[in-house]
C-alpha atoms as a PDB file:
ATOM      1  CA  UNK A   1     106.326 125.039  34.411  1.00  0.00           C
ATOM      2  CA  UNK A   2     105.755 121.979  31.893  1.00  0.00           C
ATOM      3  CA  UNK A   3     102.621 123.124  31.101  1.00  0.00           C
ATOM      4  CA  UNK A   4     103.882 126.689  30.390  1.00  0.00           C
ATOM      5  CA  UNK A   5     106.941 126.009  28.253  1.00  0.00           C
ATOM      6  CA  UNK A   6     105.697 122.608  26.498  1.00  0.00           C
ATOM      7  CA  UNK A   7     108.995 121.052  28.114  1.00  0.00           C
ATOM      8  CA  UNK A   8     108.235 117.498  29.528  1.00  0.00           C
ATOM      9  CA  UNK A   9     110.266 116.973  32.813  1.00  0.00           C
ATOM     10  CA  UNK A  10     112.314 119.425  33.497  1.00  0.00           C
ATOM     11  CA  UNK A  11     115.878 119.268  34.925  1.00  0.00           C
ATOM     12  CA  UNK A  12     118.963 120.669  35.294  1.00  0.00           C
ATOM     13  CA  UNK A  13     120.147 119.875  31.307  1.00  0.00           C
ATOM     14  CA  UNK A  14     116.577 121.912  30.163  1.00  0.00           C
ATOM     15  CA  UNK A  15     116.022 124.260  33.185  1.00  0.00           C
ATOM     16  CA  UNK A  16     117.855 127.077  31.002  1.00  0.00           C
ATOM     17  CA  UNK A  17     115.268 127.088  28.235  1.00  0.00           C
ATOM     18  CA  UNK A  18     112.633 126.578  30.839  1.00  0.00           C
ATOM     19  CA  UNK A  19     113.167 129.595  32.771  1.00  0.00           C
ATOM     20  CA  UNK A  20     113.931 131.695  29.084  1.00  0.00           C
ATOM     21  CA  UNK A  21     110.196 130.576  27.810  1.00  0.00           C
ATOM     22  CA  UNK A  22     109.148 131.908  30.701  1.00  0.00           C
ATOM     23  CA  UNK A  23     110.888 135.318  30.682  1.00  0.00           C
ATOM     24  CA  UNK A  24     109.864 135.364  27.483  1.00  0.00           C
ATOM     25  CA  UNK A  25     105.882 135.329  28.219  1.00  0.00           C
ATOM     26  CA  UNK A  26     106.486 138.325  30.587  1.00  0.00           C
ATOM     27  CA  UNK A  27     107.131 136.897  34.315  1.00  0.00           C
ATOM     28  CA  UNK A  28     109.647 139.260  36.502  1.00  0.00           C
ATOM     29  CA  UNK A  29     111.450 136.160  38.154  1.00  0.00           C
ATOM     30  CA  UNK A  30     111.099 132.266  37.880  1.00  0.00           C
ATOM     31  CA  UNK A  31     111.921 129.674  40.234  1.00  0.00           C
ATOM     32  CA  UNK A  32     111.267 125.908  39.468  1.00  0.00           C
ATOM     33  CA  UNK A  33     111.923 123.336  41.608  1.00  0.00           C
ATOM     34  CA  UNK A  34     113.464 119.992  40.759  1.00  0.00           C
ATOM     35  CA  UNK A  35     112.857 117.777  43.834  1.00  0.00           C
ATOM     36  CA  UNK A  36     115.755 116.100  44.929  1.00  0.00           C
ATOM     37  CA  UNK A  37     117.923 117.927  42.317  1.00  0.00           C
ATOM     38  CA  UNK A  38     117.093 121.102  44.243  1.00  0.00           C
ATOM     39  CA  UNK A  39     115.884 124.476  42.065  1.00  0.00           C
ATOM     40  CA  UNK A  40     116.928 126.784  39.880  1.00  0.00           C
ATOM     41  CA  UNK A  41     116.022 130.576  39.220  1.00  0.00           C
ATOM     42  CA  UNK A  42     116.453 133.816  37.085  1.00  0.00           C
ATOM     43  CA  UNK A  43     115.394 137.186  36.348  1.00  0.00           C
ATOM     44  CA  UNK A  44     114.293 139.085  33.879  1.00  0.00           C
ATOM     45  CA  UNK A  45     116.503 142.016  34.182  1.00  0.00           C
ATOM     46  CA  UNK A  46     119.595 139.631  34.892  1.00  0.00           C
ATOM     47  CA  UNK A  47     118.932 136.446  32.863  1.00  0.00           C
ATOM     48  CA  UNK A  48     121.759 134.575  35.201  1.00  0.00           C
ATOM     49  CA  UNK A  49     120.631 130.950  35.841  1.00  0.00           C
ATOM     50  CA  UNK A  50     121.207 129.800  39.459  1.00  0.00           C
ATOM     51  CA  UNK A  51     120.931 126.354  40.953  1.00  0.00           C
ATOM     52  CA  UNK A  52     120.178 125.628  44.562  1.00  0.00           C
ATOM     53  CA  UNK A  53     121.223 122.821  45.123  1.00  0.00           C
ATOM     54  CA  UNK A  54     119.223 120.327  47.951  1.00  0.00           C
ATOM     55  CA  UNK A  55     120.577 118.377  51.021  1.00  0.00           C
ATOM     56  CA  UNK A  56     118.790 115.087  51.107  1.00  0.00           C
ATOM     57  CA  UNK A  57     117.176 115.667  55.011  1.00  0.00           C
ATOM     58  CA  UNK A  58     115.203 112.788  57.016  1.00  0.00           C
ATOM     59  CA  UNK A  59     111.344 113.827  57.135  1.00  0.00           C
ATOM     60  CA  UNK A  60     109.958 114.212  60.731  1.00  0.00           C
ATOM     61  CA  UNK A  61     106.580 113.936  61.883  1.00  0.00           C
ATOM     62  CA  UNK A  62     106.018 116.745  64.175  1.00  0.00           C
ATOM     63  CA  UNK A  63     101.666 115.868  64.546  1.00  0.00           C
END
């Protein structure tokens, strides 16, 4: 998505724009993911932004 928009680390104060530029050059829906912060997503017909947030979970090693 930073390569896409020009935005340089993306979060939840720039996600917004983010996910707008990229409307903008034609995609249907956009989801970017923010690590710990979670992700956020829209569509094109309905430009609502939604954040998911994350639950910080205890990686296993199931190998």
């Amino acid at each position: 998505a930073e390569i896409m928009t020009g935005i340089q680390g993306i979060n939840l104060q720039n996600a917004q724009e983010a996910l707008n530029i990229l409307l903008d050059k034609g995609c249907d829906t956009v989801i970017i993911t923010l690590g710990a912060a979670g992700s956020v997503f829209a569509s094109r017909e309905q430009r609502k932004f939604t954040h998911v947030p994350t639950d910080i979970v205890k990686p296993v090693d199931t190998t």
